[in-house]
C-alpha atoms as a PDB file:
ATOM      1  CA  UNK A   1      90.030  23.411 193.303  1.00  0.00           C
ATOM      2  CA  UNK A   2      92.917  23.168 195.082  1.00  0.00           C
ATOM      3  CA  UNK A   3      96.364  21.628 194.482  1.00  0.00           C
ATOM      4  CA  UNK A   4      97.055  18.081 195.128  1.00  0.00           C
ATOM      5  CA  UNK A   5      99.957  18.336 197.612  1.00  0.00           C
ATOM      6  CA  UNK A   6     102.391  16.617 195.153  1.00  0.00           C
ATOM      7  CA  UNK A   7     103.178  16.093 191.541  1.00  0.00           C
ATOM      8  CA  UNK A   8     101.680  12.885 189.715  1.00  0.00           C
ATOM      9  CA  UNK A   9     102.102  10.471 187.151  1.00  0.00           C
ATOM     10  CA  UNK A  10      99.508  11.211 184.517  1.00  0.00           C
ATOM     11  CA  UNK A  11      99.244   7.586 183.505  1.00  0.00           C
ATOM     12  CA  UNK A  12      98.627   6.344 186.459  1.00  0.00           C
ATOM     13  CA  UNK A  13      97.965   8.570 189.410  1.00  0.00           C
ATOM     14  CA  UNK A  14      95.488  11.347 189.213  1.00  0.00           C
ATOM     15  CA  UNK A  15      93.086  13.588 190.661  1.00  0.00           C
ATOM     16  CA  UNK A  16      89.062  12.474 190.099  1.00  0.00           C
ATOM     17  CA  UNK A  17      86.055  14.760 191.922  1.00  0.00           C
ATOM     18  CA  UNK A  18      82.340  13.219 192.344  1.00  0.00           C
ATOM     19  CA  UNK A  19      81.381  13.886 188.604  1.00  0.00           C
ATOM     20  CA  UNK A  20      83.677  11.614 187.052  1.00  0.00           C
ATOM     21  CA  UNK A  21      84.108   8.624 189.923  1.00  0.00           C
ATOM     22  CA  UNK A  22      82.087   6.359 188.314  1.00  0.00           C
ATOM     23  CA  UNK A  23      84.234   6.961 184.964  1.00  0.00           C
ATOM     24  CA  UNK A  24      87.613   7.097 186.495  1.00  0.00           C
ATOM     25  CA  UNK A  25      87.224   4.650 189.462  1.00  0.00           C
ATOM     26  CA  UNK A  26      84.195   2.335 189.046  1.00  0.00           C
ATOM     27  CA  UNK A  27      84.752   1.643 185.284  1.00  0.00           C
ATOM     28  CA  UNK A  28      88.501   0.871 185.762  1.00  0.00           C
ATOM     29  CA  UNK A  29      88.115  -1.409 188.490  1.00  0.00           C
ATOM     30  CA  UNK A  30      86.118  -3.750 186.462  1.00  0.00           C
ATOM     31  CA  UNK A  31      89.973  -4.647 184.924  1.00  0.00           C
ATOM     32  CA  UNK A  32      92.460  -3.767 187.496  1.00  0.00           C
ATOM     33  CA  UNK A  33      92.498  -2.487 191.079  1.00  0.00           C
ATOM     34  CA  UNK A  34      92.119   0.967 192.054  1.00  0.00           C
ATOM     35  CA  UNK A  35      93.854   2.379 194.798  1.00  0.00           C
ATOM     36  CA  UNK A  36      91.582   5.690 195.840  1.00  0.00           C
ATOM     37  CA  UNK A  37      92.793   8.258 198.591  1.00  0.00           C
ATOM     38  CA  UNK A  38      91.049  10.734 200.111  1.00  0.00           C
ATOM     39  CA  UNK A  39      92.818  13.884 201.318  1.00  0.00           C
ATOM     40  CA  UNK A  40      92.467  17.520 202.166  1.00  0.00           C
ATOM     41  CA  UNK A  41      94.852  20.254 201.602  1.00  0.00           C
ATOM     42  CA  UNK A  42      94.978  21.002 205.586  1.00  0.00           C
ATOM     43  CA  UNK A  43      96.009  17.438 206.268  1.00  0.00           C
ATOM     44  CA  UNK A  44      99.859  16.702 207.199  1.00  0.00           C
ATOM     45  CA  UNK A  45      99.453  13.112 207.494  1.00  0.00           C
ATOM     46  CA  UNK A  46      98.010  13.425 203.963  1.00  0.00           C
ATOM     47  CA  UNK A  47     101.100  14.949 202.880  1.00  0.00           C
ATOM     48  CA  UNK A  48     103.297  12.517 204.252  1.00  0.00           C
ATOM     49  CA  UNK A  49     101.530   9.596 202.843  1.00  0.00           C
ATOM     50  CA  UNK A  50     100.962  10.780 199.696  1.00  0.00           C
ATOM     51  CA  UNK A  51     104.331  10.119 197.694  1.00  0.00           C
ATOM     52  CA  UNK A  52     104.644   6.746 199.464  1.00  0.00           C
ATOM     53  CA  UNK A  53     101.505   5.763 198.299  1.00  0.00           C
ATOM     54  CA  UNK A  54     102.725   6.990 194.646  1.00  0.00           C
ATOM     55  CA  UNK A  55     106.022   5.253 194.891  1.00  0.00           C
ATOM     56  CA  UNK A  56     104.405   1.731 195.343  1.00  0.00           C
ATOM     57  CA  UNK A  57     101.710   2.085 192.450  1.00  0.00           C
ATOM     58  CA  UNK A  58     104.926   3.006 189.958  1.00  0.00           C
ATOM     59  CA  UNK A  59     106.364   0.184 191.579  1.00  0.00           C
ATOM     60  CA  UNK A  60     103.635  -1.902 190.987  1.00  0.00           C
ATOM     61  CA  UNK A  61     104.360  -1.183 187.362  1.00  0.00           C
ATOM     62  CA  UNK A  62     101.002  -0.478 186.019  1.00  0.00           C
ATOM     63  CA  UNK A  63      98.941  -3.570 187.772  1.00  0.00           C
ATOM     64  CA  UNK A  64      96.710  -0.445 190.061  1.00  0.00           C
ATOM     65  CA  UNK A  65      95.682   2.728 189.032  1.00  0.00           C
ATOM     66  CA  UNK A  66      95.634   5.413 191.138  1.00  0.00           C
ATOM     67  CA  UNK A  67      93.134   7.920 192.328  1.00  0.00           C
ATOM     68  CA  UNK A  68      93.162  11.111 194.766  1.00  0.00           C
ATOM     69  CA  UNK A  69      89.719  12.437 196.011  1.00  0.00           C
ATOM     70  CA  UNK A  70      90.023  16.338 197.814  1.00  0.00           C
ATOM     71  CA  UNK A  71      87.228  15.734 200.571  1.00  0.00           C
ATOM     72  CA  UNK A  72      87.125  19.276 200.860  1.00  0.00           C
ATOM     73  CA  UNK A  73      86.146  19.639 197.089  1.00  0.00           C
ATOM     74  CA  UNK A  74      84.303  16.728 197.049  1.00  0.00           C
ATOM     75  CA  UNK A  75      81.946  16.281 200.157  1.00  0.00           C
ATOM     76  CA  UNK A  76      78.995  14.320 199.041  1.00  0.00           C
ATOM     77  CA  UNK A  77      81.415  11.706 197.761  1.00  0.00           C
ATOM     78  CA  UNK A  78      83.254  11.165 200.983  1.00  0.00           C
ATOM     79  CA  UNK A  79      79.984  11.915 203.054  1.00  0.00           C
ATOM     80  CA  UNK A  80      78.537   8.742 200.363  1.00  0.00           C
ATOM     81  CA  UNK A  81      82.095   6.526 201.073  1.00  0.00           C
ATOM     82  CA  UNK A  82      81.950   7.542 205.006  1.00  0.00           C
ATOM     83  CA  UNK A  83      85.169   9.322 205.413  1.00  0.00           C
ATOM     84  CA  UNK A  84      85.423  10.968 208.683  1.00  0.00           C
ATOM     85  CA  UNK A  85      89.217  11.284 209.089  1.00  0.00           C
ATOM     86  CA  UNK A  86      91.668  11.884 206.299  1.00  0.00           C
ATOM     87  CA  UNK A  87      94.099  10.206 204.937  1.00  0.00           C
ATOM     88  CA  UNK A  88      91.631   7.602 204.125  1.00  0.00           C
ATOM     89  CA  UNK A  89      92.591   4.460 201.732  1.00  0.00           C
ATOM     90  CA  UNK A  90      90.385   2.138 199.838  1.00  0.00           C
ATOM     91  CA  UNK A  91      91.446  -0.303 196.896  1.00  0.00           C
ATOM     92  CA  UNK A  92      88.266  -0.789 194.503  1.00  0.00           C
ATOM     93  CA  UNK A  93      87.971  -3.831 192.381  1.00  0.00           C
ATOM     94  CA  UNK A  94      85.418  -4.835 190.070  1.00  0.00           C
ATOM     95  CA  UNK A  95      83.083  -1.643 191.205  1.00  0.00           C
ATOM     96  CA  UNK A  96      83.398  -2.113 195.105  1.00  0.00           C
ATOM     97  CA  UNK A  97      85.893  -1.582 197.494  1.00  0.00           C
ATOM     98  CA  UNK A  98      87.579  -4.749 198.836  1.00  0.00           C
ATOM     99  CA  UNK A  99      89.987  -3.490 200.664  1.00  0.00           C
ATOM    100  CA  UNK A 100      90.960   0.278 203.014  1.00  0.00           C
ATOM    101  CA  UNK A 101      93.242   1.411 206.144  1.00  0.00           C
ATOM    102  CA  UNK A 102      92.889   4.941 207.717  1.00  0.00           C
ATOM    103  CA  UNK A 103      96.150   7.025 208.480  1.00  0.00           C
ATOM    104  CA  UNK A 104      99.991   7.050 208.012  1.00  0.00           C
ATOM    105  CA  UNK A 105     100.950   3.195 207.807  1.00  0.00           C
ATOM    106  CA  UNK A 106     104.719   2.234 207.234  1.00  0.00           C
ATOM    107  CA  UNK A 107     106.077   1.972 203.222  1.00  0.00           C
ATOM    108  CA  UNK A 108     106.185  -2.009 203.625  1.00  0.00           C
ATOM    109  CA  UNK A 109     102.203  -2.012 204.880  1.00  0.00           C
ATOM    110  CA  UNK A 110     101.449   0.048 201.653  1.00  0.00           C
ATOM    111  CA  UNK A 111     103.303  -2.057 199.706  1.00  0.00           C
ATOM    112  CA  UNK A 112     101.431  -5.247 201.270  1.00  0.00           C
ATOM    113  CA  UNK A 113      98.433  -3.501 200.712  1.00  0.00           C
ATOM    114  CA  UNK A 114      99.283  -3.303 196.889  1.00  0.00           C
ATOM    115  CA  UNK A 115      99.975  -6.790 196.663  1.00  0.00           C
ATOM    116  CA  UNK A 116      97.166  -7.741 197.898  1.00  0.00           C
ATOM    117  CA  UNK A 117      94.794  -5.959 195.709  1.00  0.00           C
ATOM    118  CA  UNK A 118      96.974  -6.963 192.558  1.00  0.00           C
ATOM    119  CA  UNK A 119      96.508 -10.764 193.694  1.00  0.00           C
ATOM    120  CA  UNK A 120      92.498 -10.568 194.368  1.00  0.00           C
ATOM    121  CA  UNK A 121      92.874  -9.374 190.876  1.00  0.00           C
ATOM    122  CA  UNK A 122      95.053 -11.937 189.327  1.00  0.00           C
ATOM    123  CA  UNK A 123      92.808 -14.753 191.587  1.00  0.00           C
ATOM    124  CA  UNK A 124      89.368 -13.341 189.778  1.00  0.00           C
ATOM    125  CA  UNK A 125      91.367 -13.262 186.188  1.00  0.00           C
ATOM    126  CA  UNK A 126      92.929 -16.238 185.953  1.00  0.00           C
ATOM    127  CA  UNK A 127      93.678 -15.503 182.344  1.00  0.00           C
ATOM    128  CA  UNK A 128      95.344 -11.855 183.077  1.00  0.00           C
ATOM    129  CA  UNK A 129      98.830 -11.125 182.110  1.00  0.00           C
ATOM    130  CA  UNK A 130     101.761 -10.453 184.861  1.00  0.00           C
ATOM    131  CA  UNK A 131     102.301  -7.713 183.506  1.00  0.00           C
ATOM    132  CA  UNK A 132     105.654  -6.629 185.482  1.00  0.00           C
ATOM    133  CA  UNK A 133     106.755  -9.888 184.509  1.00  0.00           C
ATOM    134  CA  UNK A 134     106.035  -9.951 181.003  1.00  0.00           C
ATOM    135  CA  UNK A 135     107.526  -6.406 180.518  1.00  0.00           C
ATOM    136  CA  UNK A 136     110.823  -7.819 182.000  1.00  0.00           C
ATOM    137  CA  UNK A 137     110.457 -10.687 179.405  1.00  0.00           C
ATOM    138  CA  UNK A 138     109.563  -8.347 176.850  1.00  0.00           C
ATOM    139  CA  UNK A 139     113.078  -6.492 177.027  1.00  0.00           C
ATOM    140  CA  UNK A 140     114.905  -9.200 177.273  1.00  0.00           C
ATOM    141  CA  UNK A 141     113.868 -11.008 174.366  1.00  0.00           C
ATOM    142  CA  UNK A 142     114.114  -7.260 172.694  1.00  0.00           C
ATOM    143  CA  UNK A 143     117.968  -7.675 174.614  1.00  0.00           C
ATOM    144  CA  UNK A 144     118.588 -10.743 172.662  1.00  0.00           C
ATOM    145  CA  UNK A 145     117.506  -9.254 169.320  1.00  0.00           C
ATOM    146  CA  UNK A 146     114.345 -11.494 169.336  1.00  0.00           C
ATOM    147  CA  UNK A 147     111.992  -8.798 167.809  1.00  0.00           C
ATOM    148  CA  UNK A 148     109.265 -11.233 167.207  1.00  0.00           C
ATOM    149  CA  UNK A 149     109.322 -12.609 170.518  1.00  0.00           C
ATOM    150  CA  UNK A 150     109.316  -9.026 172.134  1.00  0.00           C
ATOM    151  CA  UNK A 151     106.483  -7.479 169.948  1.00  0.00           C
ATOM    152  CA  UNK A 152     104.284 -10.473 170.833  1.00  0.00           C
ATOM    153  CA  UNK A 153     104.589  -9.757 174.672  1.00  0.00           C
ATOM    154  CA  UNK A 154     104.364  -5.774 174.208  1.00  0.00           C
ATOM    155  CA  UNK A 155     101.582  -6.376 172.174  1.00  0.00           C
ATOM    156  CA  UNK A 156      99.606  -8.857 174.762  1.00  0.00           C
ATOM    157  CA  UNK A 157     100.369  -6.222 177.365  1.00  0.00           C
ATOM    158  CA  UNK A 158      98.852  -3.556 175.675  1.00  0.00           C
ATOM    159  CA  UNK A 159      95.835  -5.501 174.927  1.00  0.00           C
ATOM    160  CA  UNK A 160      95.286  -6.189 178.338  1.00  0.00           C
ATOM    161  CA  UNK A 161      96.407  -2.347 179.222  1.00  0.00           C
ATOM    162  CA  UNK A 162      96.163  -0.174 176.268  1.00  0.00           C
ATOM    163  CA  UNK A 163      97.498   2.728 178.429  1.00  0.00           C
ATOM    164  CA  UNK A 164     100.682   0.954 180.074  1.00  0.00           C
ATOM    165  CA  UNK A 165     103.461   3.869 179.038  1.00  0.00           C
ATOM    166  CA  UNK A 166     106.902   0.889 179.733  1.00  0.00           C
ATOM    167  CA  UNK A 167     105.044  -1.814 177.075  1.00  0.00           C
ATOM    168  CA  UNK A 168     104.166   1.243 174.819  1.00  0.00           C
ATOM    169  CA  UNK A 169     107.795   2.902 175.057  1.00  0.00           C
ATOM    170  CA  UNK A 170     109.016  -0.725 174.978  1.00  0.00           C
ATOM    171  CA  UNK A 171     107.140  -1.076 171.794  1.00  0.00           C
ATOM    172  CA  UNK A 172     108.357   1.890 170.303  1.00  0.00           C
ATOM    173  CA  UNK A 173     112.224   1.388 171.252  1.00  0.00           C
ATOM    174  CA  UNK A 174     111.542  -2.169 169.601  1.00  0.00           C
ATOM    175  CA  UNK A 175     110.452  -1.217 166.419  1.00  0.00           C
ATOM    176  CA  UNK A 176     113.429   1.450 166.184  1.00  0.00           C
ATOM    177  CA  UNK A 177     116.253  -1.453 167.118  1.00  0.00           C
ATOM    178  CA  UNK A 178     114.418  -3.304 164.543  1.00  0.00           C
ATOM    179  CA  UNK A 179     114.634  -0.347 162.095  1.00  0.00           C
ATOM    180  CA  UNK A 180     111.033  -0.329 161.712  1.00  0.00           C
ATOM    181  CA  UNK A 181     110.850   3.237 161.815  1.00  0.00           C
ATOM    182  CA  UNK A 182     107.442   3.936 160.192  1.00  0.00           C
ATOM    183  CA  UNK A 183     105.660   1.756 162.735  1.00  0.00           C
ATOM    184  CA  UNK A 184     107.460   3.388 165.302  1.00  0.00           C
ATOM    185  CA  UNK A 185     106.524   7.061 164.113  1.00  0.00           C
ATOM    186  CA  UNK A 186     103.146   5.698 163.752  1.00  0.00           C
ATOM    187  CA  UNK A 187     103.087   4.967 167.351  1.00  0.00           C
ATOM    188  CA  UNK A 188     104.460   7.982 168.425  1.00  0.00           C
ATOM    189  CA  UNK A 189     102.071  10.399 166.313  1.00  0.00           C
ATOM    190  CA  UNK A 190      99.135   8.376 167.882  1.00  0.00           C
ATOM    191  CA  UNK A 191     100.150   8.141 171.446  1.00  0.00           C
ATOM    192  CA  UNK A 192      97.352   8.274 174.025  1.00  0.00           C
ATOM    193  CA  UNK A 193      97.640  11.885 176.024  1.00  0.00           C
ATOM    194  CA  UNK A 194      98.458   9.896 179.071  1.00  0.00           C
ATOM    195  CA  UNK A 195     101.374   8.452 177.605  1.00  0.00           C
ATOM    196  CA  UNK A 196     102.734  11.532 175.952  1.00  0.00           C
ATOM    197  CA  UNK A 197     102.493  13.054 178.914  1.00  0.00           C
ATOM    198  CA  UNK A 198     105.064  10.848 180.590  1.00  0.00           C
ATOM    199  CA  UNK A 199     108.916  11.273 181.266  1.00  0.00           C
ATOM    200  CA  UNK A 200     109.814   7.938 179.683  1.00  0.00           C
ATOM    201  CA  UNK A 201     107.829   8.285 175.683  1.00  0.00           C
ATOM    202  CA  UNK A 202     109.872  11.809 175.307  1.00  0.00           C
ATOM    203  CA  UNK A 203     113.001   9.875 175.474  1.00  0.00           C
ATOM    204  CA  UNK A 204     111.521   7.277 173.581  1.00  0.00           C
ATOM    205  CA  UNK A 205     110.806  10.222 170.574  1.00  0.00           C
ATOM    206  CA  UNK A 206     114.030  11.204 170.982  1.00  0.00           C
ATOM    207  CA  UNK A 207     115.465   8.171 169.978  1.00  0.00           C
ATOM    208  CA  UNK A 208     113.057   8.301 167.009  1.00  0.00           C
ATOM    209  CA  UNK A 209     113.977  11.775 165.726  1.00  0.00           C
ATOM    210  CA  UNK A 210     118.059  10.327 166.314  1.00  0.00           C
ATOM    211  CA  UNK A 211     117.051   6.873 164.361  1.00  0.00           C
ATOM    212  CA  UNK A 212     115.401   8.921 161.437  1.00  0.00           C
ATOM    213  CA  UNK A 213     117.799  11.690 160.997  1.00  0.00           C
ATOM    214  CA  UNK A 214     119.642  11.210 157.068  1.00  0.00           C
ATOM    215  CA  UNK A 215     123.312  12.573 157.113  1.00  0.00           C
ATOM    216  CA  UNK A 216     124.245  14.397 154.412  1.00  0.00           C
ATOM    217  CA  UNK A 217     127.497  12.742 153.637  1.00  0.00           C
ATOM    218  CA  UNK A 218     127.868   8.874 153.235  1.00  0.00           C
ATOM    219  CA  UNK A 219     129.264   7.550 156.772  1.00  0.00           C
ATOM    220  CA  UNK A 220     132.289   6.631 154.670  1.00  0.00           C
ATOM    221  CA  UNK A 221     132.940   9.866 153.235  1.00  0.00           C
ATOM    222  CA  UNK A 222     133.157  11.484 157.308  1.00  0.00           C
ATOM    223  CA  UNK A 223     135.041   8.727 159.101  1.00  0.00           C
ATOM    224  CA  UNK A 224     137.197   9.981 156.004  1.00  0.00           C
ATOM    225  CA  UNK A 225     137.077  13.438 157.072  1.00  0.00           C
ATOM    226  CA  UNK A 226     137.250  13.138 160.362  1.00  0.00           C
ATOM    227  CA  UNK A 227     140.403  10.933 159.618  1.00  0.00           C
ATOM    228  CA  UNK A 228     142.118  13.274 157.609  1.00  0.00           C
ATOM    229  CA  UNK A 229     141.265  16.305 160.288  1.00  0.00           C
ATOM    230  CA  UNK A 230     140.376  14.820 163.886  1.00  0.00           C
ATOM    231  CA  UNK A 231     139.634  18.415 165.049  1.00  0.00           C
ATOM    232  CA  UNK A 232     137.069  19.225 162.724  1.00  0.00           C
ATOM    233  CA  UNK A 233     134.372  18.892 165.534  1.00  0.00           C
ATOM    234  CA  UNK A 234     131.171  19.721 163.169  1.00  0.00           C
ATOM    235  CA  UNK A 235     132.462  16.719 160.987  1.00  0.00           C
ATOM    236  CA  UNK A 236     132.526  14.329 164.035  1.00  0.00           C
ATOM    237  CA  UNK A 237     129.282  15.457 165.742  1.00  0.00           C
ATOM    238  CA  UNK A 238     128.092  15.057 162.256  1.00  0.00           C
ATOM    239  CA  UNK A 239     129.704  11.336 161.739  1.00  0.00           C
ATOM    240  CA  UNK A 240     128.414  10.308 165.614  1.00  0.00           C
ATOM    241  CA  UNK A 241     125.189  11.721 164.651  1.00  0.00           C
ATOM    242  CA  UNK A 242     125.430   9.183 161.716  1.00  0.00           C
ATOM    243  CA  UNK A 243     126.269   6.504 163.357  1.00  0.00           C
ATOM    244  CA  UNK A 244     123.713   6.609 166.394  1.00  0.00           C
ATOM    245  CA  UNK A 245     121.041   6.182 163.185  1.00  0.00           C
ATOM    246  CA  UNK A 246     123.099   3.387 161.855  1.00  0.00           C
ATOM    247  CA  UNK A 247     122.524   1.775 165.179  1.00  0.00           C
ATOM    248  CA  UNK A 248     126.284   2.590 166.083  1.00  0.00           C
ATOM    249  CA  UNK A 249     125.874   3.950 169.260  1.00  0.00           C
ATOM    250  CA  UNK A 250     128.823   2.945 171.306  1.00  0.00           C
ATOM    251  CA  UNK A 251     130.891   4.286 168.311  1.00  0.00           C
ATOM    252  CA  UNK A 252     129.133   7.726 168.137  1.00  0.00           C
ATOM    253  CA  UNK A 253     129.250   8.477 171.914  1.00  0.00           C
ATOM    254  CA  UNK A 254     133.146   7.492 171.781  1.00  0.00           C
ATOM    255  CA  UNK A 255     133.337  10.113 168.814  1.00  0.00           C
ATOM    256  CA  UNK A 256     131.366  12.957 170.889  1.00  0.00           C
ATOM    257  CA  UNK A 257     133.647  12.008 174.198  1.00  0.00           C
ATOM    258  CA  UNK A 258     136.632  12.604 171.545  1.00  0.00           C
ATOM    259  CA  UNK A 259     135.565  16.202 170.849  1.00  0.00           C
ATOM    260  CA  UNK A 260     134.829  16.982 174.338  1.00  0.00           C
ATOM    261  CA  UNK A 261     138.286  15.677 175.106  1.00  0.00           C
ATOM    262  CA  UNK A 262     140.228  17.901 172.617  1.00  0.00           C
ATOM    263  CA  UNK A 263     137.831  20.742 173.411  1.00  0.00           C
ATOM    264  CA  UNK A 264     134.491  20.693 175.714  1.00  0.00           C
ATOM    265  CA  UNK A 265     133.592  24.816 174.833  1.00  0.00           C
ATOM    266  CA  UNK A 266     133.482  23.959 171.149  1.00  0.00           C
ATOM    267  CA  UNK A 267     130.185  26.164 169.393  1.00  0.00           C
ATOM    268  CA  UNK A 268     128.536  26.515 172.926  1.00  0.00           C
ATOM    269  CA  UNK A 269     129.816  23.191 174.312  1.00  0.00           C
ATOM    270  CA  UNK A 270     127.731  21.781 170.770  1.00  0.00           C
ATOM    271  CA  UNK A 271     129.483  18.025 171.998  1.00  0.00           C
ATOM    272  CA  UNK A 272     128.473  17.502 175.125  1.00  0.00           C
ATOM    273  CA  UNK A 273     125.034  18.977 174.144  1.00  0.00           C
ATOM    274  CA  UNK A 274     124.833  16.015 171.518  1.00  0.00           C
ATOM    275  CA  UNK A 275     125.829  13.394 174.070  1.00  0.00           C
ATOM    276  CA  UNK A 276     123.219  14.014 176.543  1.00  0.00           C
ATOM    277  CA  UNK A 277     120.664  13.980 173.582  1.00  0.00           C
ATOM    278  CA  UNK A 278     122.005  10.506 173.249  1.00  0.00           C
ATOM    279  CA  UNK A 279     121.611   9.593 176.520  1.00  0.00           C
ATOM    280  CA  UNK A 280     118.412  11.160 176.319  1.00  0.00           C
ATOM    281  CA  UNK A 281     117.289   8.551 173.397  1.00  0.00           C
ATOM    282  CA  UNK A 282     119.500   5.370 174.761  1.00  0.00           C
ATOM    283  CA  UNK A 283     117.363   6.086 178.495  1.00  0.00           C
ATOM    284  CA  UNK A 284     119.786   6.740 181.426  1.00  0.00           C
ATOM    285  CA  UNK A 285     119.500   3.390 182.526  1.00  0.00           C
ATOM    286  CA  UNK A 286     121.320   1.744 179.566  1.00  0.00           C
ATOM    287  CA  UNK A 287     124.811   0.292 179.831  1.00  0.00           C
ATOM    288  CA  UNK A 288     126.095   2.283 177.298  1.00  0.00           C
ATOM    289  CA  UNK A 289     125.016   5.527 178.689  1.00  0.00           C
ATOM    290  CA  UNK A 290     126.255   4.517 182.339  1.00  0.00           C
ATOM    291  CA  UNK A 291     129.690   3.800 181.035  1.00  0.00           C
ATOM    292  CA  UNK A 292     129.518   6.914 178.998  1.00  0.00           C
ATOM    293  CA  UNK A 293     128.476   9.117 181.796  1.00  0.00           C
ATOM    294  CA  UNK A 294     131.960   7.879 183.936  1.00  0.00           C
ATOM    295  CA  UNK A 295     133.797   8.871 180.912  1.00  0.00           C
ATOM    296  CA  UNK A 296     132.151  12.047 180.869  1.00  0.00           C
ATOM    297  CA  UNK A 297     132.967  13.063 184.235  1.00  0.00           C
ATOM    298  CA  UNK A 298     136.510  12.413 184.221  1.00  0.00           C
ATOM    299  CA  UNK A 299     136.888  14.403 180.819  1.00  0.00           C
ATOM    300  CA  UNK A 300     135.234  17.263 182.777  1.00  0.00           C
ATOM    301  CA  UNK A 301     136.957  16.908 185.884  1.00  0.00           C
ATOM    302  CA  UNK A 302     140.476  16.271 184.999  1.00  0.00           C
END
């Protein structure tokens, strides 16, 4: 078969032939909209629309799923849907299309398109979760240290969408704030291949393997050390490393920014390798690691 013309989203956006439409498309639809697009490897107009169409079901923050049919690959199925001219569009919904345009349309039409879809959803499940809403809630209850609150929500949206990889990461994060770390590793060890697959649950394991790691020495005993000899750099990596378990993070990064001050090419640069592990486990998004980064760079380039 050949390649689709750009990388996907294994949660949400993949490839599906004739064999397996009724379980990837049909079956799906029943719950949520899916967006289908047929292509062909020849097809420029395919190309271009492609990663548009991609951008707005990420955007759409797991309320579509996404499919991609090769019409080359697959002809009875587009010879069975119609398709004459690629790129062709439909959104499915409860086993039938409802909705399709043919060719290169502009982002805000796809968008629109979307939207639409999503709402003929919403309108037919009255009792459906927002779920782009309800993830927003979810981390800001999580924010405000309301665990309860924000397990309730991540939990609802994974009832409703047991493959949604931002309320199972959310989840996860949660339960390590909370210092819940078995259910966390539990959650982690059973993650659904689509959601280990994804960008966001490695950083989310990360943070586990940083939340479960046991120093040595009581935290005590190295601010000691440190104390006594600031340029002992294995001492502080080992007292940030420490503190990011502890839930110190802002004190750990300012410790690995310390080293990398006083001496960046330390043991293979062994600081700065640390830090981005951090930011790695915080998620590059976070305040902390934003701030950090600034620091970072003047360190670096001063």
């Amino acid at each position: 078969m050949s390649a689709t013309p750009v990388a996907s989203n294994g949660a949400l956006i993949f490839d599906v032939s004739t064999q397996d439409f009724e379980a990837r498309v049909i079956t799906p639809s029943m719950e949520k909209p899916v967006i289908v697009e047929f292509w062909a490897p020849w097809c420029e107009p395919c190309k271009q629309l492609l990663p548009l169409l991609e951008k707005a079901v990420n955007a759409a923050g797991g309320a579509v799923l996404m499919a991609k049919v090769n019409m080359d690959d697959n002809q009875e199925l587009a010879s069975a849907m119609r398709i004459q001219n690629v790129p062709m569009v439909f959104a499915f919904f409860q086993g039938k299309p409802i909705d399709g345009f043919q060719g290169v349309v502009p982002e805000s039409q796809i968008t629109a398109f979307i939207d639409k879809a999503v709402q003929a959803a919403r309108a037919a499940q009255p009792d459906a979760l927002d779920i782009p809403e309800s993830l927003k809630a979810a981390a800001l209850a999580a924010s405000e240290k309301d665990f309860a609150a924000a397990q309730a929500i991540y939990a609802q949206i994974l009832q409703q969408d047991e493959k949604n990889v931002q309320g199972f990461v959310g989840l996860v994060r949660l339960y390590i704030a909370a210092d819940a770390l078995d259910q966390a590793a539990q959650m982690v060890e059973h993650a659904p291949d689509e959601i280990a697959a994804a960008p966001g649950f490695k950083d989310a394991k990360t943070a586990l393997e940083l939340a479960q790691a046991k120093p040595e020495e009581p935290v005590d005993a190295l601010i000691a050390a440190v104390e006594a000899k600031p340029d002992d750099h294995q001492t502080r990596i080992d007292l940030a490393g420490a503190l990011f378990a502890g839930g110190q993070q802002d004190q750990a990064i300012e410790h690995l920014l310390e080293s990398i001050s006083m001496n960046r090419e330390w043991n293979e640069e062994a600081a700065r390798k640390a830090l981005l592990k951090f930011f790695e486990a915080l998620g590059h998004s976070d305040p902390l690691v934003i701030a950090a980064r600034k620091k970072l760079s003047t360190i670096l380039f001063s």
